[in-house]
PDB file of N, CA and C in Angstrom:
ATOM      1  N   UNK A   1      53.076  54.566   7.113  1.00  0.00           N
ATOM      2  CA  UNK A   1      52.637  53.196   6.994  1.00  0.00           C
ATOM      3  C   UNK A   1      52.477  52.839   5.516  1.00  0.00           C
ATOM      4  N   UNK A   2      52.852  51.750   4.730  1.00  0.00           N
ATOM      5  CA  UNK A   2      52.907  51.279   3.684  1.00  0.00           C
ATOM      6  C   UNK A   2      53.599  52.207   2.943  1.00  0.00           C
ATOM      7  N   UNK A   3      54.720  53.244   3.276  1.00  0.00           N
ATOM      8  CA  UNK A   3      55.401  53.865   2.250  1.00  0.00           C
ATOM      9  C   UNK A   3      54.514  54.827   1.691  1.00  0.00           C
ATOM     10  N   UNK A   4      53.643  55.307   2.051  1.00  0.00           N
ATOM     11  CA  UNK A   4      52.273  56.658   1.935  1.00  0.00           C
ATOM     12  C   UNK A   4      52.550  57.456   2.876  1.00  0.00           C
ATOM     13  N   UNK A   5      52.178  58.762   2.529  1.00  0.00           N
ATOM     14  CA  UNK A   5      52.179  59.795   3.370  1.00  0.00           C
ATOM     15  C   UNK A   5      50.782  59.857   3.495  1.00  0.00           C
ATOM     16  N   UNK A   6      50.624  61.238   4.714  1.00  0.00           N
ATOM     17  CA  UNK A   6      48.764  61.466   4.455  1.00  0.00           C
ATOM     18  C   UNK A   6      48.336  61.614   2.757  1.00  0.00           C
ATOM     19  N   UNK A   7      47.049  60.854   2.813  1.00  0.00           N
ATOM     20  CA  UNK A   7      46.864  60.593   1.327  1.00  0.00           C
ATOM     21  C   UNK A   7      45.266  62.105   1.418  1.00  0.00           C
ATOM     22  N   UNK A   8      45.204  62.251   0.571  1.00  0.00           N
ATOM     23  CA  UNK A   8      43.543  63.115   0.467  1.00  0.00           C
ATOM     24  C   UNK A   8      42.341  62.240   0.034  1.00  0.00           C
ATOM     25  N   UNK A   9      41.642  61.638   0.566  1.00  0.00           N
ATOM     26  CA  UNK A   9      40.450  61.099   0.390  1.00  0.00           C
ATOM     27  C   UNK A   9      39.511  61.531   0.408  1.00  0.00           C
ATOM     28  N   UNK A  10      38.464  60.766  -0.268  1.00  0.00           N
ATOM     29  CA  UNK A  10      36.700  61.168  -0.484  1.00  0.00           C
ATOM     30  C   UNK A  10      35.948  59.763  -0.488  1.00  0.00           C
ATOM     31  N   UNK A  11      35.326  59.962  -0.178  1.00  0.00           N
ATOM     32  CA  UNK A  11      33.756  58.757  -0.416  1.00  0.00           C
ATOM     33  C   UNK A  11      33.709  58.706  -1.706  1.00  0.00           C
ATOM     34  N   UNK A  12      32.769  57.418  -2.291  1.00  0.00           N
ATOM     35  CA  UNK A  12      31.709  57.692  -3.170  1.00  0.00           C
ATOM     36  C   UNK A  12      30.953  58.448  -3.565  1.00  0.00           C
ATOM     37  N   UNK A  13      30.216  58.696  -2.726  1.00  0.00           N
ATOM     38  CA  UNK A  13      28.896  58.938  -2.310  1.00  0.00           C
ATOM     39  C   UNK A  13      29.889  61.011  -2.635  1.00  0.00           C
ATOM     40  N   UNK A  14      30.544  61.195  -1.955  1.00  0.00           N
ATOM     41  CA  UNK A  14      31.415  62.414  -2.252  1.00  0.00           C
ATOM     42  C   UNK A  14      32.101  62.923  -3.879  1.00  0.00           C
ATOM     43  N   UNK A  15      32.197  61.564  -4.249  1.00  0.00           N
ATOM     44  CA  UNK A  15      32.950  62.129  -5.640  1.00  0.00           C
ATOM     45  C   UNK A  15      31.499  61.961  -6.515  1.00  0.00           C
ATOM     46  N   UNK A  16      30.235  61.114  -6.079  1.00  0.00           N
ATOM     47  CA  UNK A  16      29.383  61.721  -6.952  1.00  0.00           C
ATOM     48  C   UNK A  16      28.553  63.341  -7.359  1.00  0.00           C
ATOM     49  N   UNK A  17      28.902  63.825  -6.333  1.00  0.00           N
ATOM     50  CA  UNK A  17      28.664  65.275  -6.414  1.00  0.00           C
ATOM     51  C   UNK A  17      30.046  65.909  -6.700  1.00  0.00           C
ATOM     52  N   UNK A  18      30.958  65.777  -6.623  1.00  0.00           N
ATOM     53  CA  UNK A  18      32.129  66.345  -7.371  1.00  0.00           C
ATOM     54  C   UNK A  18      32.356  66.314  -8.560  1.00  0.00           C
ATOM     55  N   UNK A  19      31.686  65.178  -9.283  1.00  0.00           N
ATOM     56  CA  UNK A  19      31.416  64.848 -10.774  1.00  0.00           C
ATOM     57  C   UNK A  19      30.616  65.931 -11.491  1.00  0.00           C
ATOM     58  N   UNK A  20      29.644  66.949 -10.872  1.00  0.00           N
ATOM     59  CA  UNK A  20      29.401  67.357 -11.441  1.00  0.00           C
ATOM     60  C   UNK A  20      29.871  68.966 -11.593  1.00  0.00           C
ATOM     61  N   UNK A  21      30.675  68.963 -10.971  1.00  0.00           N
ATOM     62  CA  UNK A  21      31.523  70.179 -11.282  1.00  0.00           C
ATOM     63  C   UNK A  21      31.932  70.525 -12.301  1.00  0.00           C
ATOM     64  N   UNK A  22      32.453  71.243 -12.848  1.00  0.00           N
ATOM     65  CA  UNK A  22      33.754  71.292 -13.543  1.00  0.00           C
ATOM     66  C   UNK A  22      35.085  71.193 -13.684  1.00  0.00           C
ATOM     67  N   UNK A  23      36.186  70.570 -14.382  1.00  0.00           N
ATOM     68  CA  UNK A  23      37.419  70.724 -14.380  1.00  0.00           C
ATOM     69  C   UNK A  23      37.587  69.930 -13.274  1.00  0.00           C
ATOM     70  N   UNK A  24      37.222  68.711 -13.180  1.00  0.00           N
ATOM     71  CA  UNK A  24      37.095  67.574 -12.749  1.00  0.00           C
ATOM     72  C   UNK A  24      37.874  66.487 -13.796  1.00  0.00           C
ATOM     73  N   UNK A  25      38.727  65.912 -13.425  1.00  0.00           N
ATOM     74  CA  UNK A  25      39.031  64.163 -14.361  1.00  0.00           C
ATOM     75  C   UNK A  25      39.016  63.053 -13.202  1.00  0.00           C
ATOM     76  N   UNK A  26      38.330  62.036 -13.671  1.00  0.00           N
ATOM     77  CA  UNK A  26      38.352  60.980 -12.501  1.00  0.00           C
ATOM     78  C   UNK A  26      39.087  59.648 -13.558  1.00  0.00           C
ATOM     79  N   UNK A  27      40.052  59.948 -12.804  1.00  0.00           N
ATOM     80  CA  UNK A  27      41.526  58.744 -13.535  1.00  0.00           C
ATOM     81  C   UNK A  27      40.883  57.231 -12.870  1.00  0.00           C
ATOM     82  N   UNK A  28      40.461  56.357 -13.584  1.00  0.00           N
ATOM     83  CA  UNK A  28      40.453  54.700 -13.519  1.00  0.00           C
ATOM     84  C   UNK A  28      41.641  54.071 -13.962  1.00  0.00           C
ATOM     85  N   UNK A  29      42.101  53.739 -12.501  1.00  0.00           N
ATOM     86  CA  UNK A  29      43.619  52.884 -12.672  1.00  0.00           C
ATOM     87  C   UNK A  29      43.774  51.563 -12.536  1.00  0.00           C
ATOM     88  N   UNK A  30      42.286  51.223 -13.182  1.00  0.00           N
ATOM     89  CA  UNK A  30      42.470  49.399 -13.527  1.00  0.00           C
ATOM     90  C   UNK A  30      42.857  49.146 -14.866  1.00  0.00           C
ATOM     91  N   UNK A  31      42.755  47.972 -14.534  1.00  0.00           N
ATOM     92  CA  UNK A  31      43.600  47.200 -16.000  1.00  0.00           C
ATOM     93  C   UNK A  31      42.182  47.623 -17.048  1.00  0.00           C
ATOM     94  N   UNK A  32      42.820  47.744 -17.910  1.00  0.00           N
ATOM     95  CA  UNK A  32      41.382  47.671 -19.615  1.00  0.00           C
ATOM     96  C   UNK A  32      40.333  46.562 -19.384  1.00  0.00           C
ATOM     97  N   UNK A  33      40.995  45.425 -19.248  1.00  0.00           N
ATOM     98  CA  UNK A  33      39.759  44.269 -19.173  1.00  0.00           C
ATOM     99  C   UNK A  33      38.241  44.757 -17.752  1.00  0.00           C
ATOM    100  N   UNK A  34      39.061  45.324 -16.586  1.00  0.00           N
ATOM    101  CA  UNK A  34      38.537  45.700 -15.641  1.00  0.00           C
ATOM    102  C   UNK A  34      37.636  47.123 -15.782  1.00  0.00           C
ATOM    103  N   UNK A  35      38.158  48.018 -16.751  1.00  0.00           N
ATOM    104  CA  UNK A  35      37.458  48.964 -17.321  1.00  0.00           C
ATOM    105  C   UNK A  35      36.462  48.703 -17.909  1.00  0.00           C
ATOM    106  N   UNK A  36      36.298  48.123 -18.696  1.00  0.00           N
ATOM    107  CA  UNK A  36      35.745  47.570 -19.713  1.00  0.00           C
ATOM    108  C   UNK A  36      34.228  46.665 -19.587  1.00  0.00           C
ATOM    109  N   UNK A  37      34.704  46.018 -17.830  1.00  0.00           N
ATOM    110  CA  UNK A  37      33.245  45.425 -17.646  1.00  0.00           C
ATOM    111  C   UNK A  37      32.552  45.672 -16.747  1.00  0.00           C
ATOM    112  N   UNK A  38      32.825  47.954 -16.758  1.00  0.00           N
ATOM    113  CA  UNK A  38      31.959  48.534 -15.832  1.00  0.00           C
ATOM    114  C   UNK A  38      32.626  49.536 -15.159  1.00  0.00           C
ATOM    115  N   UNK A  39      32.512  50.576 -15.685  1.00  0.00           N
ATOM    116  CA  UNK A  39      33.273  52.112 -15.145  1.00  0.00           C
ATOM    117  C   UNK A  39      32.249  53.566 -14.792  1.00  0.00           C
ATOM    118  N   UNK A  40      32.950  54.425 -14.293  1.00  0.00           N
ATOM    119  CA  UNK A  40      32.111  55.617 -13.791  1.00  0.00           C
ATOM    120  C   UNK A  40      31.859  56.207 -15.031  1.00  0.00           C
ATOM    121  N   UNK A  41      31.051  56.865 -15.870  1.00  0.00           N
ATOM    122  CA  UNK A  41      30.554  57.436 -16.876  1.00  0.00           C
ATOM    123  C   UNK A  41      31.692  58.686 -17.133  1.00  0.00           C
ATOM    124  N   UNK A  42      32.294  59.271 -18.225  1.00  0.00           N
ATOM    125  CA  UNK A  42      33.369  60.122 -18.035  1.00  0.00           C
ATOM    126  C   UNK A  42      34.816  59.706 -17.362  1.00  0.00           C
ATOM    127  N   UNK A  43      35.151  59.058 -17.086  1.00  0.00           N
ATOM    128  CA  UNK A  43      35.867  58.685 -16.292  1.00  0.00           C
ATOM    129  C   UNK A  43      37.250  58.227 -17.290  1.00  0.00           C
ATOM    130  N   UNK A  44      38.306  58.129 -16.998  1.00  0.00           N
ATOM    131  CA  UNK A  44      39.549  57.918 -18.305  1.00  0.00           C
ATOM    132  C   UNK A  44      40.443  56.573 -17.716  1.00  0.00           C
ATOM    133  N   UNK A  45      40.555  55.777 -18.516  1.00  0.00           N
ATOM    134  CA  UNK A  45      41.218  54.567 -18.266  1.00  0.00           C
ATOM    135  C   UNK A  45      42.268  54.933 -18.285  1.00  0.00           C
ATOM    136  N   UNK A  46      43.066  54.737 -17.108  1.00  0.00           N
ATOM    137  CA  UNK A  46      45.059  54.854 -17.650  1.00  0.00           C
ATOM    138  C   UNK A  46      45.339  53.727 -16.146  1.00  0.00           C
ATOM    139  N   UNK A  47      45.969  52.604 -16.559  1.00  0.00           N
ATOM    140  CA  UNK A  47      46.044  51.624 -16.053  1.00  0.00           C
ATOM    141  C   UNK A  47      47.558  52.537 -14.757  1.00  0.00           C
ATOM    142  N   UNK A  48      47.136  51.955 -13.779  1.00  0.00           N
ATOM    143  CA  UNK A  48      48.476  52.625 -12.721  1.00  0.00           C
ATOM    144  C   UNK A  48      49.732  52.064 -13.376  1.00  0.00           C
ATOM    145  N   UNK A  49      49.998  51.028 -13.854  1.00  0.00           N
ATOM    146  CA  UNK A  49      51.403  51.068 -14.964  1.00  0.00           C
ATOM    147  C   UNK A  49      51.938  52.218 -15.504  1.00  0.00           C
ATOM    148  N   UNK A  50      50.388  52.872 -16.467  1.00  0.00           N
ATOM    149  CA  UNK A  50      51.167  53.751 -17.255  1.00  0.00           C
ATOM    150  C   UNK A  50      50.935  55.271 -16.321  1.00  0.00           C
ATOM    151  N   UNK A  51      50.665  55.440 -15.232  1.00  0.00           N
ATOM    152  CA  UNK A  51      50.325  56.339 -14.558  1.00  0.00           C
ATOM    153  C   UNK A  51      51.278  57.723 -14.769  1.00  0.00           C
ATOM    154  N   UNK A  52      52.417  57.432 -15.137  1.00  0.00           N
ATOM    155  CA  UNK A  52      53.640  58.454 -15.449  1.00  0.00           C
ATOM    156  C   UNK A  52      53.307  59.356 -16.685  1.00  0.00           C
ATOM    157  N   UNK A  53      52.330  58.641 -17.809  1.00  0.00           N
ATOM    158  CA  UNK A  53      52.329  59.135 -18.832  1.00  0.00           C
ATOM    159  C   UNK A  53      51.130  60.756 -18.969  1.00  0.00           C
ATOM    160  N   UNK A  54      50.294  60.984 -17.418  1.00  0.00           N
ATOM    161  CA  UNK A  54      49.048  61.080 -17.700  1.00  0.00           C
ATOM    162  C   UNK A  54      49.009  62.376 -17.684  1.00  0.00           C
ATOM    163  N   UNK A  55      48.535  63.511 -17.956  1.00  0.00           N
ATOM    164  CA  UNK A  55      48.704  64.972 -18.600  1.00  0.00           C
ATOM    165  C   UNK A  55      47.363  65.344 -18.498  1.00  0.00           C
ATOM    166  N   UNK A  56      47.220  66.642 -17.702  1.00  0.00           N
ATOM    167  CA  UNK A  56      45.837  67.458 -17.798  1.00  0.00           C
ATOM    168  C   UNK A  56      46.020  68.514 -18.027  1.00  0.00           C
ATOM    169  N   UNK A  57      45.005  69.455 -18.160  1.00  0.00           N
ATOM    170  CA  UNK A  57      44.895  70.838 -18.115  1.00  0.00           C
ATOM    171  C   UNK A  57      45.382  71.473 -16.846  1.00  0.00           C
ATOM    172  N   UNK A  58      46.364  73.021 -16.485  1.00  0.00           N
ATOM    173  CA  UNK A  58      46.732  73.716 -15.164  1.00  0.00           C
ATOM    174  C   UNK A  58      44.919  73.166 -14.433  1.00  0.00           C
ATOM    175  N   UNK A  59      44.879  73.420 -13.620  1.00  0.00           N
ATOM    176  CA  UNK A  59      44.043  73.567 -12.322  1.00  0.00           C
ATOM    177  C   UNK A  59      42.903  72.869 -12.495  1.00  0.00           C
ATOM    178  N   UNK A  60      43.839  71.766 -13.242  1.00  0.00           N
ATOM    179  CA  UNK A  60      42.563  69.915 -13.013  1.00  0.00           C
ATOM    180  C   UNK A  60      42.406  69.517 -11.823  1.00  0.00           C
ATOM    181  N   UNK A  61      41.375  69.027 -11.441  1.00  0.00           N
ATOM    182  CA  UNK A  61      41.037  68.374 -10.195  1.00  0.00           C
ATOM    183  C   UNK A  61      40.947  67.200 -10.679  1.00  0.00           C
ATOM    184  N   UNK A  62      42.046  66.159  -9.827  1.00  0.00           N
ATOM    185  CA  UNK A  62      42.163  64.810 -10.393  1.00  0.00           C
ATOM    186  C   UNK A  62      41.676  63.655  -9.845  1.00  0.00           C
ATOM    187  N   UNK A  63      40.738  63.374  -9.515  1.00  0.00           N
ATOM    188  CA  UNK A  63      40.464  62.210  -8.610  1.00  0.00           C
ATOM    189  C   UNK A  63      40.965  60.540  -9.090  1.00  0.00           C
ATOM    190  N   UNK A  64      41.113  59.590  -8.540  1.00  0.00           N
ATOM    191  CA  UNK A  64      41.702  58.469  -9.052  1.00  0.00           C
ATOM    192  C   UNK A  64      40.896  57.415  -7.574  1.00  0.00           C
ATOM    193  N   UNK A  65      40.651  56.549  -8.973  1.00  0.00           N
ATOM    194  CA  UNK A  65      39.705  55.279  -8.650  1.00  0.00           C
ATOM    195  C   UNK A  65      40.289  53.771  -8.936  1.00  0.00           C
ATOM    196  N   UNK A  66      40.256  52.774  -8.084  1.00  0.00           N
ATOM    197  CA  UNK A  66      40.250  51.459  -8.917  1.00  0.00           C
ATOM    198  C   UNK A  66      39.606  50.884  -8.586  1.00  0.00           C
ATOM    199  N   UNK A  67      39.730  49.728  -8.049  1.00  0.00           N
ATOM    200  CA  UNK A  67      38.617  48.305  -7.392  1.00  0.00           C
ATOM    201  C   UNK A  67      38.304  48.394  -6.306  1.00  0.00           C
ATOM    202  N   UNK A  68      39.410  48.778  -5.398  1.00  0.00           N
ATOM    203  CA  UNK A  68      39.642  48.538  -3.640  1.00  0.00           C
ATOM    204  C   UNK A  68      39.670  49.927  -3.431  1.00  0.00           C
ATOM    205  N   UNK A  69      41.377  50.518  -3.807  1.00  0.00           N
ATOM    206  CA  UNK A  69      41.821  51.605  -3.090  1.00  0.00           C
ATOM    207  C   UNK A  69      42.922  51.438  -3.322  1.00  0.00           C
ATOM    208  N   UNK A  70      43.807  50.477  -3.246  1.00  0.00           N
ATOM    209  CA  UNK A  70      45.626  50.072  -3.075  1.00  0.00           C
ATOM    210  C   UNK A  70      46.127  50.729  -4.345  1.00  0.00           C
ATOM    211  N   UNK A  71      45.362  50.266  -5.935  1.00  0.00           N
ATOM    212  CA  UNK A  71      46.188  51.072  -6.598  1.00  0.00           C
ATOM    213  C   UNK A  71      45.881  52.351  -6.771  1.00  0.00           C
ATOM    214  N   UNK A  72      44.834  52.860  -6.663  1.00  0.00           N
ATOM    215  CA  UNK A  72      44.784  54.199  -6.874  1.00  0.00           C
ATOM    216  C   UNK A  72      45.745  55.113  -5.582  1.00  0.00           C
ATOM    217  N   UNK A  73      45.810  54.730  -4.760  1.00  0.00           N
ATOM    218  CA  UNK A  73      47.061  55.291  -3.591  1.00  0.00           C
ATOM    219  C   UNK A  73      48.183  55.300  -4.069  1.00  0.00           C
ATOM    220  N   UNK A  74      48.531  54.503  -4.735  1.00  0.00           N
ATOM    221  CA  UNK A  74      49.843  54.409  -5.413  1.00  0.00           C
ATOM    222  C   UNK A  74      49.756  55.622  -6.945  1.00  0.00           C
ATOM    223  N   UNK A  75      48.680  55.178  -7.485  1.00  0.00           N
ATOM    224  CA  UNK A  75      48.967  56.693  -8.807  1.00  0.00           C
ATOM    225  C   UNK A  75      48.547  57.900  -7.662  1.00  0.00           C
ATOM    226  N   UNK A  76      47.959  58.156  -6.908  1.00  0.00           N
ATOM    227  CA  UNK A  76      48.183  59.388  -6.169  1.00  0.00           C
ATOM    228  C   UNK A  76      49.328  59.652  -5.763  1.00  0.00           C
ATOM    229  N   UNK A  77      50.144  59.036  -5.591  1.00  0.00           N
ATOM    230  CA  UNK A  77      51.528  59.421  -4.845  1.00  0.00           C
ATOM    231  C   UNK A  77      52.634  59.755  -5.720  1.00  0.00           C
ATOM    232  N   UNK A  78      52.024  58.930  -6.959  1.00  0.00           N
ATOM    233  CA  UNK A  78      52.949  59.374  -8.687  1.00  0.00           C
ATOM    234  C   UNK A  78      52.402  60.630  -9.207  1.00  0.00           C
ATOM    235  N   UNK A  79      50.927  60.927  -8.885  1.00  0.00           N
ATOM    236  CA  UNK A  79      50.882  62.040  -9.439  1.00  0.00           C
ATOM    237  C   UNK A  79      51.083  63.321  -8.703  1.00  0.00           C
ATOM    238  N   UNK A  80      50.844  63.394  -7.530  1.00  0.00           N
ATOM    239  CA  UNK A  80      50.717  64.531  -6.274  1.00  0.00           C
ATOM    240  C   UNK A  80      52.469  64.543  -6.495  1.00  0.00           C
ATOM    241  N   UNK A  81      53.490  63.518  -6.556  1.00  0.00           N
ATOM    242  CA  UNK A  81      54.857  64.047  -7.277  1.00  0.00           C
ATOM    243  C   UNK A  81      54.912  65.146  -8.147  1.00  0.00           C
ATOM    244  N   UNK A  82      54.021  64.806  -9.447  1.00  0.00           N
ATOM    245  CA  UNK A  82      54.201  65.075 -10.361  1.00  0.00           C
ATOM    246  C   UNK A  82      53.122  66.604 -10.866  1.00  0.00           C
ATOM    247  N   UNK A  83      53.226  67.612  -9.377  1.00  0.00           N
ATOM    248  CA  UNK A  83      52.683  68.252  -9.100  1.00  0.00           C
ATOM    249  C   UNK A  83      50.686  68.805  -8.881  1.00  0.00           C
ATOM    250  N   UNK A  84      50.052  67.645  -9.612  1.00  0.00           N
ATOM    251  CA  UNK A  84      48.661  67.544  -9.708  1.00  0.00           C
ATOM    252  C   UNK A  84      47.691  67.802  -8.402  1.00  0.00           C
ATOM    253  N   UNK A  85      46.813  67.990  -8.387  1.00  0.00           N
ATOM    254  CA  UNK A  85      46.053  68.421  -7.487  1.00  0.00           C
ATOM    255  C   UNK A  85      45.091  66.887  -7.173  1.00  0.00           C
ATOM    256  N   UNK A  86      45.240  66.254  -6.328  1.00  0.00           N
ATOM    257  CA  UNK A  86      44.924  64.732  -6.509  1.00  0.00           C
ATOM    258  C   UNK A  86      44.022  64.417  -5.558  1.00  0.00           C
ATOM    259  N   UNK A  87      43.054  63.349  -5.780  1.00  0.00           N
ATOM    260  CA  UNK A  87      41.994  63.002  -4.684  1.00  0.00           C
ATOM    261  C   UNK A  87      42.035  61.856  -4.602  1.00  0.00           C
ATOM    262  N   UNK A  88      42.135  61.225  -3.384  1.00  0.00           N
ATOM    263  CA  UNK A  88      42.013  59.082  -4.155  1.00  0.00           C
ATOM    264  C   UNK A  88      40.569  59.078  -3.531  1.00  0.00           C
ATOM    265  N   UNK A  89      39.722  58.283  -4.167  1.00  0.00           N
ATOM    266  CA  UNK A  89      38.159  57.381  -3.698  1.00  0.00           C
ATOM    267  C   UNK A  89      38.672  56.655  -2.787  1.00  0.00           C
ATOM    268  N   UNK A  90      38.235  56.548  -1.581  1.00  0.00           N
ATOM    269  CA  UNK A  90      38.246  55.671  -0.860  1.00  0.00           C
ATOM    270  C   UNK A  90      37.361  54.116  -1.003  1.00  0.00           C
ATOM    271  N   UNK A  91      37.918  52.907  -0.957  1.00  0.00           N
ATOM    272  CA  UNK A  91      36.886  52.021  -1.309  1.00  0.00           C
ATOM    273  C   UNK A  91      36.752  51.965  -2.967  1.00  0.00           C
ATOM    274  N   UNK A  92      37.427  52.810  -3.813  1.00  0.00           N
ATOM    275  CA  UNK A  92      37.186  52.148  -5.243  1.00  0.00           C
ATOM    276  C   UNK A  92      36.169  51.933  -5.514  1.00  0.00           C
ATOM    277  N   UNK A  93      36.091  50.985  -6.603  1.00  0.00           N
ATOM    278  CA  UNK A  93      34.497  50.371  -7.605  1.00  0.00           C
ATOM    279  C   UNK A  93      33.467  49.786  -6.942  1.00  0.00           C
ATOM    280  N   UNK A  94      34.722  48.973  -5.631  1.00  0.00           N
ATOM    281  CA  UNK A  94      33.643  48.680  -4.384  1.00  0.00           C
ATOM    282  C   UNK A  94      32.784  49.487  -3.723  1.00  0.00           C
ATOM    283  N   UNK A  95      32.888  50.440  -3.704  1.00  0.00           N
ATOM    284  CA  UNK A  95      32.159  51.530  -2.809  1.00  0.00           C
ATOM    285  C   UNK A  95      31.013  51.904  -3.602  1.00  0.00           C
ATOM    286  N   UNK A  96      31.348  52.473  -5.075  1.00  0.00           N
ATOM    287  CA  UNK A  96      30.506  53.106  -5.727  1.00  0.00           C
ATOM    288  C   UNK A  96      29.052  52.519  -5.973  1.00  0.00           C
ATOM    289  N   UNK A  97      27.779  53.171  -5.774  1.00  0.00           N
ATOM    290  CA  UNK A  97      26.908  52.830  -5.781  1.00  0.00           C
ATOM    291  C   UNK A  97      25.769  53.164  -7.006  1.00  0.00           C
ATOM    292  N   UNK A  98      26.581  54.262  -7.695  1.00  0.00           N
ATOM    293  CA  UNK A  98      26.212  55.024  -9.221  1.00  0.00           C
ATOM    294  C   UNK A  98      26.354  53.952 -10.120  1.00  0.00           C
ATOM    295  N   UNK A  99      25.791  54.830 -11.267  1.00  0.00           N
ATOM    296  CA  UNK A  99      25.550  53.752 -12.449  1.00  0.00           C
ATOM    297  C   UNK A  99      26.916  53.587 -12.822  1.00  0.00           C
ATOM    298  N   UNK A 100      27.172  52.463 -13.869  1.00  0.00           N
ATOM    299  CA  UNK A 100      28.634  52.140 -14.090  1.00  0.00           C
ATOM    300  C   UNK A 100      28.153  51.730 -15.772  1.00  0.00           C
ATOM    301  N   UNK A 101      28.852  52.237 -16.984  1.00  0.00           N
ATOM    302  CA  UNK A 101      28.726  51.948 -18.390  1.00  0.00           C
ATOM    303  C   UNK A 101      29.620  51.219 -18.737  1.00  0.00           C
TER     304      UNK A 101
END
C-alpha cells in the first residue's frame, strides 16, 4: 500500500527511552524553517530531499522523524536501501510529548 513495504515503527513515548541509549541518531526530515521552530534535543536536521546524502557510523541505530509520519516513511525506505538499520516514529512531531529546543 502506498509503494511501502512493512515499515519498522515506534511510538513517541518509545523513542523517548531509546534516546537514551547509545549509538542512537534520530534523523529530522523536515524542512530547516520547520526544524528550527522546535525539534527533539540531539536530533540532526537533513531535510528528506537531501536524505541520499546522510552517513553514520557501522551499527547506528537510525530513527527518523517529521511532522506526521509520510515523510519520514519515505527517508526510511531511502535509507533501509541504503543498508541502515532504520526506525520511523510513528505520528512524528505530532505525537511527541517531550521537550522540543
Amino acid at each position: 500500500m502506498f509503494g511501502f513495504g512493512k515499515i519498522r515503527s515506534i511510538s513517541a513515548d518509545e523513542l523517548a527511552d531509546k534516546l537514551k541509549q547509545n549509538k542512537t541518531q534520530l534523523l529530522d526530515v523536515r524542512e530547516s524553517g520547520e526544524y528550527a521552530r522546535g525539534h527533539i534535543k540531539g536530533s540532526r536536521n537533513l531535510p528528506v530531499g537531501q536524505i541520499e546524502t546522510f552517513t553514520a557510523p557501522e551499527n547506528t541505530k537510525v530513527y527518523v522523524i517529521c511532522q506526521s509520519g509520510a515523510r519520514s516513511k519515505k527517508a526510511y525506505k531511502t535509507l533501509e536501501k541504503k543498508g541502515f538499520d532504520v526506525t520511523n516514529v510513528k505520528g512524528g512531531m505530532m505525537a511527541w510529548r517531550g521537550k522540543t529546543v
